[in-house]
PDB file of N, CA and C in Angstrom:
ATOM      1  N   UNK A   1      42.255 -44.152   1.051  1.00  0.00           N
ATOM      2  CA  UNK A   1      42.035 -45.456   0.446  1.00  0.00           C
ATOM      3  C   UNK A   1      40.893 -45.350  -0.563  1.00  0.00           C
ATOM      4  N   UNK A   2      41.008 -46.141  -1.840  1.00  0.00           N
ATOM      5  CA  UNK A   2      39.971 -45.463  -2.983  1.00  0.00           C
ATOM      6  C   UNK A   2      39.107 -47.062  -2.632  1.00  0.00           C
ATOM      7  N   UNK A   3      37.420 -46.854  -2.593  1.00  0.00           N
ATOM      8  CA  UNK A   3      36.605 -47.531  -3.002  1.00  0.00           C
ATOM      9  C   UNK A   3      35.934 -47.851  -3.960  1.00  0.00           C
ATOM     10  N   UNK A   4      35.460 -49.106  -4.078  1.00  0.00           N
ATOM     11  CA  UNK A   4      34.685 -49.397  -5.493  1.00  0.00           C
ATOM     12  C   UNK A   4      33.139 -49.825  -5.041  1.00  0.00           C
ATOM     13  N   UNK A   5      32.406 -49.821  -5.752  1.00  0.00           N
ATOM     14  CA  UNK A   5      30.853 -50.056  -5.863  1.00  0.00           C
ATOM     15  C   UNK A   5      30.982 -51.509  -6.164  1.00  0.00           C
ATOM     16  N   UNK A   6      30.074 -51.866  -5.320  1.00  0.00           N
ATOM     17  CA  UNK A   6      29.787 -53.415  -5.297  1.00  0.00           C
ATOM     18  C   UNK A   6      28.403 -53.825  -5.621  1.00  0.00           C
ATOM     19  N   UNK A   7      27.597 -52.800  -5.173  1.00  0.00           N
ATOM     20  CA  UNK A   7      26.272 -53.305  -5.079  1.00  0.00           C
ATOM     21  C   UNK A   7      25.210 -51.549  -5.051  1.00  0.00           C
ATOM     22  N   UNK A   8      24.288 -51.932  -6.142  1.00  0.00           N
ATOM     23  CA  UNK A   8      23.218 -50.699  -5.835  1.00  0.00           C
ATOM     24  C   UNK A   8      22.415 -51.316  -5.923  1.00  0.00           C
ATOM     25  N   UNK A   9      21.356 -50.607  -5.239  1.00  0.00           N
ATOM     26  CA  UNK A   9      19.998 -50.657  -5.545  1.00  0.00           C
ATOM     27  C   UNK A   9      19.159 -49.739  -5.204  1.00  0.00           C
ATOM     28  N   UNK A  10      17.853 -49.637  -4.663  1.00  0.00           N
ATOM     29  CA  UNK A  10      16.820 -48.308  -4.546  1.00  0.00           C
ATOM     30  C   UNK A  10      15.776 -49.084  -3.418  1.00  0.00           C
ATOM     31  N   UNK A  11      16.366 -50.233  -3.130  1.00  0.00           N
ATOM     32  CA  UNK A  11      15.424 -51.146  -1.779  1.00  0.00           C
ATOM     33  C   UNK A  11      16.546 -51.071  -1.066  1.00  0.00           C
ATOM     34  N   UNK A  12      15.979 -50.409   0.212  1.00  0.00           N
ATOM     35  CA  UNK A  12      16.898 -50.395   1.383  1.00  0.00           C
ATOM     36  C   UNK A  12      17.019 -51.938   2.262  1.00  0.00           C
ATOM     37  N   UNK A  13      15.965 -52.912   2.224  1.00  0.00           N
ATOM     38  CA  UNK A  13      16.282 -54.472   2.758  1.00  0.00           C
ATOM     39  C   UNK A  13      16.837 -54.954   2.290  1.00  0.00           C
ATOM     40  N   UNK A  14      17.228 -54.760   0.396  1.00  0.00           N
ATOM     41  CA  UNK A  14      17.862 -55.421   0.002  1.00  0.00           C
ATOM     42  C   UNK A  14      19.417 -54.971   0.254  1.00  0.00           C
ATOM     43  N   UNK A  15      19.510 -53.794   0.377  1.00  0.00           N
ATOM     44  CA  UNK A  15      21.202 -53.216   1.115  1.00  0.00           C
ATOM     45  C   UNK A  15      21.016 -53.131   2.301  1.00  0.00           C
ATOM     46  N   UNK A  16      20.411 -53.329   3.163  1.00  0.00           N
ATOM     47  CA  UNK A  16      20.900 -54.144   4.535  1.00  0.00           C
ATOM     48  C   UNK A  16      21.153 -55.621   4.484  1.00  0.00           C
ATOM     49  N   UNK A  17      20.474 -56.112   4.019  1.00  0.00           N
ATOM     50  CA  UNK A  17      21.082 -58.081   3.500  1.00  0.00           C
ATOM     51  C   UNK A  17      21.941 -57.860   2.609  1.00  0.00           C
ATOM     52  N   UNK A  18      22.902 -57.161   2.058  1.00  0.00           N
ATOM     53  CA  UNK A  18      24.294 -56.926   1.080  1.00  0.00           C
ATOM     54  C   UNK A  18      24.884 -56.536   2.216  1.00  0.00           C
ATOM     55  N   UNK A  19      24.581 -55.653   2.977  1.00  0.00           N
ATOM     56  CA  UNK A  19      25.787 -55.378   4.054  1.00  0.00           C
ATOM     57  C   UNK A  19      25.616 -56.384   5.238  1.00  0.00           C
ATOM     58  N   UNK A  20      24.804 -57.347   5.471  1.00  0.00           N
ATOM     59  CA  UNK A  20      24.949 -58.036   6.641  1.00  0.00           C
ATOM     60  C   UNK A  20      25.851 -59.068   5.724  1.00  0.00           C
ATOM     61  N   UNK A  21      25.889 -59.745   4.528  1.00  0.00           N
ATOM     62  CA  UNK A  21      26.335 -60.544   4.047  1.00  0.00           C
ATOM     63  C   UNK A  21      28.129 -60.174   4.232  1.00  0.00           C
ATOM     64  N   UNK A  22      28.231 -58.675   3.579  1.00  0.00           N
ATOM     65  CA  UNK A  22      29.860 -58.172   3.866  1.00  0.00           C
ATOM     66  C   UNK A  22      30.573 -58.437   5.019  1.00  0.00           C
ATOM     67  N   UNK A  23      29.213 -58.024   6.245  1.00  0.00           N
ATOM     68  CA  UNK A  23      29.587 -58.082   7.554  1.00  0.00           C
ATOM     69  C   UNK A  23      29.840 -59.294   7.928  1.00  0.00           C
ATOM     70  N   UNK A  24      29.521 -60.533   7.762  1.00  0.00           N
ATOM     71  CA  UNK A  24      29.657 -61.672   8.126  1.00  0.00           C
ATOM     72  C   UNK A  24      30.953 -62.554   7.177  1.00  0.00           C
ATOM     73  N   UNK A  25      31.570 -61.641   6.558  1.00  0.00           N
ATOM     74  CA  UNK A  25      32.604 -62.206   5.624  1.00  0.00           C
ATOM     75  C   UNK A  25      33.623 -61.435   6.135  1.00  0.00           C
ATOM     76  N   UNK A  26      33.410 -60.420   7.008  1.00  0.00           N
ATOM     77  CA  UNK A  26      34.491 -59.424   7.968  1.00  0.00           C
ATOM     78  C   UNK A  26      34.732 -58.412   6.492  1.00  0.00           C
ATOM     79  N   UNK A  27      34.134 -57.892   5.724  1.00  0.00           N
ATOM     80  CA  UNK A  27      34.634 -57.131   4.781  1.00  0.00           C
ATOM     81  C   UNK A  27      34.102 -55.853   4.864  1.00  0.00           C
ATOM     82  N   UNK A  28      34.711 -54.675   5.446  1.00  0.00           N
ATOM     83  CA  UNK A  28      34.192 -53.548   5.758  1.00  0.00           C
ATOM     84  C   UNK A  28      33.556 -53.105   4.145  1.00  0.00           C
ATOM     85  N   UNK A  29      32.495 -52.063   4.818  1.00  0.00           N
ATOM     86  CA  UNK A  29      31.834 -51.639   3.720  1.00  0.00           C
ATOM     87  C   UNK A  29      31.087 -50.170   4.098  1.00  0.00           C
ATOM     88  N   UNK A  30      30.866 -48.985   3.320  1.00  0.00           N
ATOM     89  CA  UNK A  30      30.402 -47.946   3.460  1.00  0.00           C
ATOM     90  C   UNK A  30      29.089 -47.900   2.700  1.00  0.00           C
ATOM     91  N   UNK A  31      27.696 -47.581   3.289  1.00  0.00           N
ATOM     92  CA  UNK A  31      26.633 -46.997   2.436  1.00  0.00           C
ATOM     93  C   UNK A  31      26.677 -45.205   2.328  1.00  0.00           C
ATOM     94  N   UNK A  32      26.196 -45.131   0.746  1.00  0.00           N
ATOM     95  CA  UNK A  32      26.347 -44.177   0.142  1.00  0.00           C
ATOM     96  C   UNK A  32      24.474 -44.229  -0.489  1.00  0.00           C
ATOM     97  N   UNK A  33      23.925 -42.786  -0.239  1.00  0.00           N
ATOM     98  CA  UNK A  33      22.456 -42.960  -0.506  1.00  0.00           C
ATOM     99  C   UNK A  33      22.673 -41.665  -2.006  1.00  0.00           C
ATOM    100  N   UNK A  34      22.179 -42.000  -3.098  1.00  0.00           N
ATOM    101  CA  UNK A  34      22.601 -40.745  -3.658  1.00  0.00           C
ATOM    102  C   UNK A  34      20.930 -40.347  -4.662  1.00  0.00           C
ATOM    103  N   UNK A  35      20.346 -39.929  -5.331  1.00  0.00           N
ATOM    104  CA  UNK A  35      19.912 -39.475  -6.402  1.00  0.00           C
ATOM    105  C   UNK A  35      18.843 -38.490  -5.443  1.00  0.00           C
ATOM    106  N   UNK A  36      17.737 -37.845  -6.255  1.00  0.00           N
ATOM    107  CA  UNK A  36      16.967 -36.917  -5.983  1.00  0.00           C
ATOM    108  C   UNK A  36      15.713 -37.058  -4.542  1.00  0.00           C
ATOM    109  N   UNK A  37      15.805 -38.435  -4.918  1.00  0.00           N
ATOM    110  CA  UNK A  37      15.167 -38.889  -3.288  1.00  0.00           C
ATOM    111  C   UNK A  37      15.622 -38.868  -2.207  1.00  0.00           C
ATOM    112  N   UNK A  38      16.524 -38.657  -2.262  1.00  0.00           N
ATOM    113  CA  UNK A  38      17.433 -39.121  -0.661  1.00  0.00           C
ATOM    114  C   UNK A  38      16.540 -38.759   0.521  1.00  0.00           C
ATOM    115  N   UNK A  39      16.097 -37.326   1.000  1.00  0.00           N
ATOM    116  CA  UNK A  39      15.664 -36.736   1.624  1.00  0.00           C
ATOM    117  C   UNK A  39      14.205 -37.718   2.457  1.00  0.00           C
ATOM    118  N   UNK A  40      13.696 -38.170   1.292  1.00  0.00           N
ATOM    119  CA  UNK A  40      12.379 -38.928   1.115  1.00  0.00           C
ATOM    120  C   UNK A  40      12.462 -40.310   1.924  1.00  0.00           C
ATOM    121  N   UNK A  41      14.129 -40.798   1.633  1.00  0.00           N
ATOM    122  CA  UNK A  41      14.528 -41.940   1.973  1.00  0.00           C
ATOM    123  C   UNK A  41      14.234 -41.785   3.928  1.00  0.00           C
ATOM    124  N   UNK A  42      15.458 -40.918   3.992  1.00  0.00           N
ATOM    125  CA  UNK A  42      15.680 -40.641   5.321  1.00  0.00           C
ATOM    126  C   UNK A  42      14.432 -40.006   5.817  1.00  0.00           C
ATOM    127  N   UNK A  43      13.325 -39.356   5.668  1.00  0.00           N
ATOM    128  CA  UNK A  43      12.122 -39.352   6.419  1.00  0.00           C
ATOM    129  C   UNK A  43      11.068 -40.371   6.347  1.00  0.00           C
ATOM    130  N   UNK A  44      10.965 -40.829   5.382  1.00  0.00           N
ATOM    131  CA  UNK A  44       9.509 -41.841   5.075  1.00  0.00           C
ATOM    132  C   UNK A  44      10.227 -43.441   4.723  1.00  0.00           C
ATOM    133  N   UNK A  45      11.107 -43.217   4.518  1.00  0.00           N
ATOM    134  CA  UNK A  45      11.771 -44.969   4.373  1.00  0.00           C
ATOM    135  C   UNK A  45      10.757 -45.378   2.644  1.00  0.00           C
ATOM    136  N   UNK A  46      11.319 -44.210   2.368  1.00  0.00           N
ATOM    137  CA  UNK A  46      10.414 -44.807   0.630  1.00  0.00           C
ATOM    138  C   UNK A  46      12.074 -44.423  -0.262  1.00  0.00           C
ATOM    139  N   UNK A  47      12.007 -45.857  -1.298  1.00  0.00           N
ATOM    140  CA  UNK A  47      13.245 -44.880  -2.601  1.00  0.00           C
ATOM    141  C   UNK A  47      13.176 -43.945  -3.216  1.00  0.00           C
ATOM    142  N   UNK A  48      11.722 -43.728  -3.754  1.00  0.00           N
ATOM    143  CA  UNK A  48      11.201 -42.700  -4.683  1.00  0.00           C
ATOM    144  C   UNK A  48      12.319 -43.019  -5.666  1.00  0.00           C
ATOM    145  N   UNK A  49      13.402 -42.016  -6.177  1.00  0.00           N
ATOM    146  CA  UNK A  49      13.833 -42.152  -7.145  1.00  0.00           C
ATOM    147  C   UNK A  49      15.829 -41.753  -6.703  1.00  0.00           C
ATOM    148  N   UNK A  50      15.800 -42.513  -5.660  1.00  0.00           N
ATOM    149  CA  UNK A  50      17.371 -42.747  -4.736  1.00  0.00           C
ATOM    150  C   UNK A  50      17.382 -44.008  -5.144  1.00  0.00           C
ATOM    151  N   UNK A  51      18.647 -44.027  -4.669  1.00  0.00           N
ATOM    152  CA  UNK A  51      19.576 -45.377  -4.536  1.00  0.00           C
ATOM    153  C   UNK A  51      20.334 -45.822  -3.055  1.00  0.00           C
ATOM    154  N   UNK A  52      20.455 -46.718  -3.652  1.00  0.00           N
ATOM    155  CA  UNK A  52      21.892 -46.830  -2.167  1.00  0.00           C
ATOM    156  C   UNK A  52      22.781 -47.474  -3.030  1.00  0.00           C
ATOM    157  N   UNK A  53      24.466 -47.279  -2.400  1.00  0.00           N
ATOM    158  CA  UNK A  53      25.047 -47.578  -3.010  1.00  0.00           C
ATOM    159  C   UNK A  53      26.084 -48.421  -1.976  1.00  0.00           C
ATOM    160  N   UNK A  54      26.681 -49.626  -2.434  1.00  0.00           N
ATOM    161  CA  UNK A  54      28.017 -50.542  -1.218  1.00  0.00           C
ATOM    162  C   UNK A  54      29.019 -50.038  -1.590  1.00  0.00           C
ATOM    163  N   UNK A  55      29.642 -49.222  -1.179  1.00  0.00           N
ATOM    164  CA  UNK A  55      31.087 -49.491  -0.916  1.00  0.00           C
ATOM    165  C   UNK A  55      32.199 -50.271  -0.233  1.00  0.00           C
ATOM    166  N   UNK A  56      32.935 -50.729  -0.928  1.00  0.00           N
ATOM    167  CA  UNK A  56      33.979 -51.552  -0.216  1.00  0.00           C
ATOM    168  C   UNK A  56      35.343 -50.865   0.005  1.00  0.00           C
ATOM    169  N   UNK A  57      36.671 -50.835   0.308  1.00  0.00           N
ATOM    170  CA  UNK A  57      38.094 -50.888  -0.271  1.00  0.00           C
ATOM    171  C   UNK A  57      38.302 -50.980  -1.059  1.00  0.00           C
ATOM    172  N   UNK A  58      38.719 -50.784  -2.160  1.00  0.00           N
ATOM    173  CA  UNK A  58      39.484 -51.017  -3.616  1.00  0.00           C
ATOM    174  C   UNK A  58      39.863 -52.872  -3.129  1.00  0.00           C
ATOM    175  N   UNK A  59      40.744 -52.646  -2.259  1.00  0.00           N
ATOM    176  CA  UNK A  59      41.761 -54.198  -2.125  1.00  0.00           C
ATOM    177  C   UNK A  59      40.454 -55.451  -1.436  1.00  0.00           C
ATOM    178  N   UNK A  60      39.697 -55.312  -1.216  1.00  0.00           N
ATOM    179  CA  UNK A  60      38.527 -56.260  -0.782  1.00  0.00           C
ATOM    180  C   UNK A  60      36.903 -56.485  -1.751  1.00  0.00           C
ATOM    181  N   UNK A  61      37.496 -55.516  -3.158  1.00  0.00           N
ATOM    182  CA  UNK A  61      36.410 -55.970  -4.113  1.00  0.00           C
ATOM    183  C   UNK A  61      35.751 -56.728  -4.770  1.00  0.00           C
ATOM    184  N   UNK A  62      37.189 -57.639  -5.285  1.00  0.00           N
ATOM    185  CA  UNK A  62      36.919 -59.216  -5.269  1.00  0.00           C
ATOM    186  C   UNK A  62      36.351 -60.233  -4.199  1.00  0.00           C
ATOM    187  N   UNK A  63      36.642 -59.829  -3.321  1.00  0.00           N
ATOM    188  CA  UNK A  63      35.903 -60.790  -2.320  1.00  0.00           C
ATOM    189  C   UNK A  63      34.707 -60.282  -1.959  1.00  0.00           C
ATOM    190  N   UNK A  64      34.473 -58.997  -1.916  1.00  0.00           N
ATOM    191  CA  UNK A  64      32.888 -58.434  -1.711  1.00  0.00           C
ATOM    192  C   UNK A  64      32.104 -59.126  -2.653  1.00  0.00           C
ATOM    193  N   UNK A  65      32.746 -58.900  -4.353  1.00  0.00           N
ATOM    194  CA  UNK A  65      31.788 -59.082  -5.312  1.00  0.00           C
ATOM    195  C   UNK A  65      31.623 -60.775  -4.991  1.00  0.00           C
ATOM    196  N   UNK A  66      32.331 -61.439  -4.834  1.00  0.00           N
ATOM    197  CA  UNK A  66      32.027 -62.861  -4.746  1.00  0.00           C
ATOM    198  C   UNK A  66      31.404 -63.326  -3.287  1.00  0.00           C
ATOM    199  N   UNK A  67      31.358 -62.906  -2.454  1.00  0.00           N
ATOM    200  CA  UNK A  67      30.270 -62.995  -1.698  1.00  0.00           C
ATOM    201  C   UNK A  67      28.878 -62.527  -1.590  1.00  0.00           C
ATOM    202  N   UNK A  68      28.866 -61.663  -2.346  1.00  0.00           N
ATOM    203  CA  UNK A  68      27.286 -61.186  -3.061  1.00  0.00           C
ATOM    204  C   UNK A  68      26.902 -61.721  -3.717  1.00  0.00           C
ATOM    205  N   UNK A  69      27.892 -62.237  -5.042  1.00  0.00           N
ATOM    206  CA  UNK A  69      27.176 -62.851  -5.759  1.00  0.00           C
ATOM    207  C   UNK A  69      26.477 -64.763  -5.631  1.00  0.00           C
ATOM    208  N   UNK A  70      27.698 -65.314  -4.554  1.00  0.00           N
ATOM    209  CA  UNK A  70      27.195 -66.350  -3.931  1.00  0.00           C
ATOM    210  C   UNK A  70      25.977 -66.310  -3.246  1.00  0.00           C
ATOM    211  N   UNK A  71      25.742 -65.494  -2.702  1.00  0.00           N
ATOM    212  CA  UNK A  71      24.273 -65.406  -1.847  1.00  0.00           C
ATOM    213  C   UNK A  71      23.082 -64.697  -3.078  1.00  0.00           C
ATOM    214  N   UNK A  72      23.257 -64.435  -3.849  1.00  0.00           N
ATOM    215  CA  UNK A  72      22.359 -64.383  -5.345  1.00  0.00           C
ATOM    216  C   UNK A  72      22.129 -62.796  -5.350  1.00  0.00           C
ATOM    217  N   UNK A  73      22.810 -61.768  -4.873  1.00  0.00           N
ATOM    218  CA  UNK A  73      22.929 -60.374  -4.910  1.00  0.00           C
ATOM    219  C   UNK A  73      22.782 -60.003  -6.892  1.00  0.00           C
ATOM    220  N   UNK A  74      23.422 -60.908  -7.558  1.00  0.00           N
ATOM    221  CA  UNK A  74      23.507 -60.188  -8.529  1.00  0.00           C
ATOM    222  C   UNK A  74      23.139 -60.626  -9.361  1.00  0.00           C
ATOM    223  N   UNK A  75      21.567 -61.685  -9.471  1.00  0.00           N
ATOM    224  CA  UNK A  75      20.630 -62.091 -10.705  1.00  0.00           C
ATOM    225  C   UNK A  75      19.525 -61.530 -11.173  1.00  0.00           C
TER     226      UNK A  75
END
């Protein structure tokens, strides 16, 4: 099943409140941590210079993106 990106950022509270928001709309979702920090992420809970990234389903993108963006994910 192919996924799409819904949501990045480099603050991990702010992608746990994007995925509790998915979660409460029943819309499965995968985190993806990617750039040169990662390592940094997962020991010290700092971004340095990572991301995180939402994944959804391809077929539940529209409704991801519009439930993010209702709760103000994307101003």
């Amino acid at each position: 099943m192919e996924k799409r990106s819904v949501f990045d950022t480099s603050d991990s509270f702010r992608a746990d409140m994007a995925e509790a928001r998915l979660k409460s709309n029943e819309i499965p979702y995968e985190r993806q941590t990617f750039g040169a920090g990662t390592h940094m992420v997962m020991v010290f809970e700092k971004s340095g210079s990572s991301g995180i990234r939402i994944l959804v389903p391809e077929d539940c993108a529209d409704e991801a993106s519009s439930a993010l963006e209702a709760a103000g994910f994307y101003q």
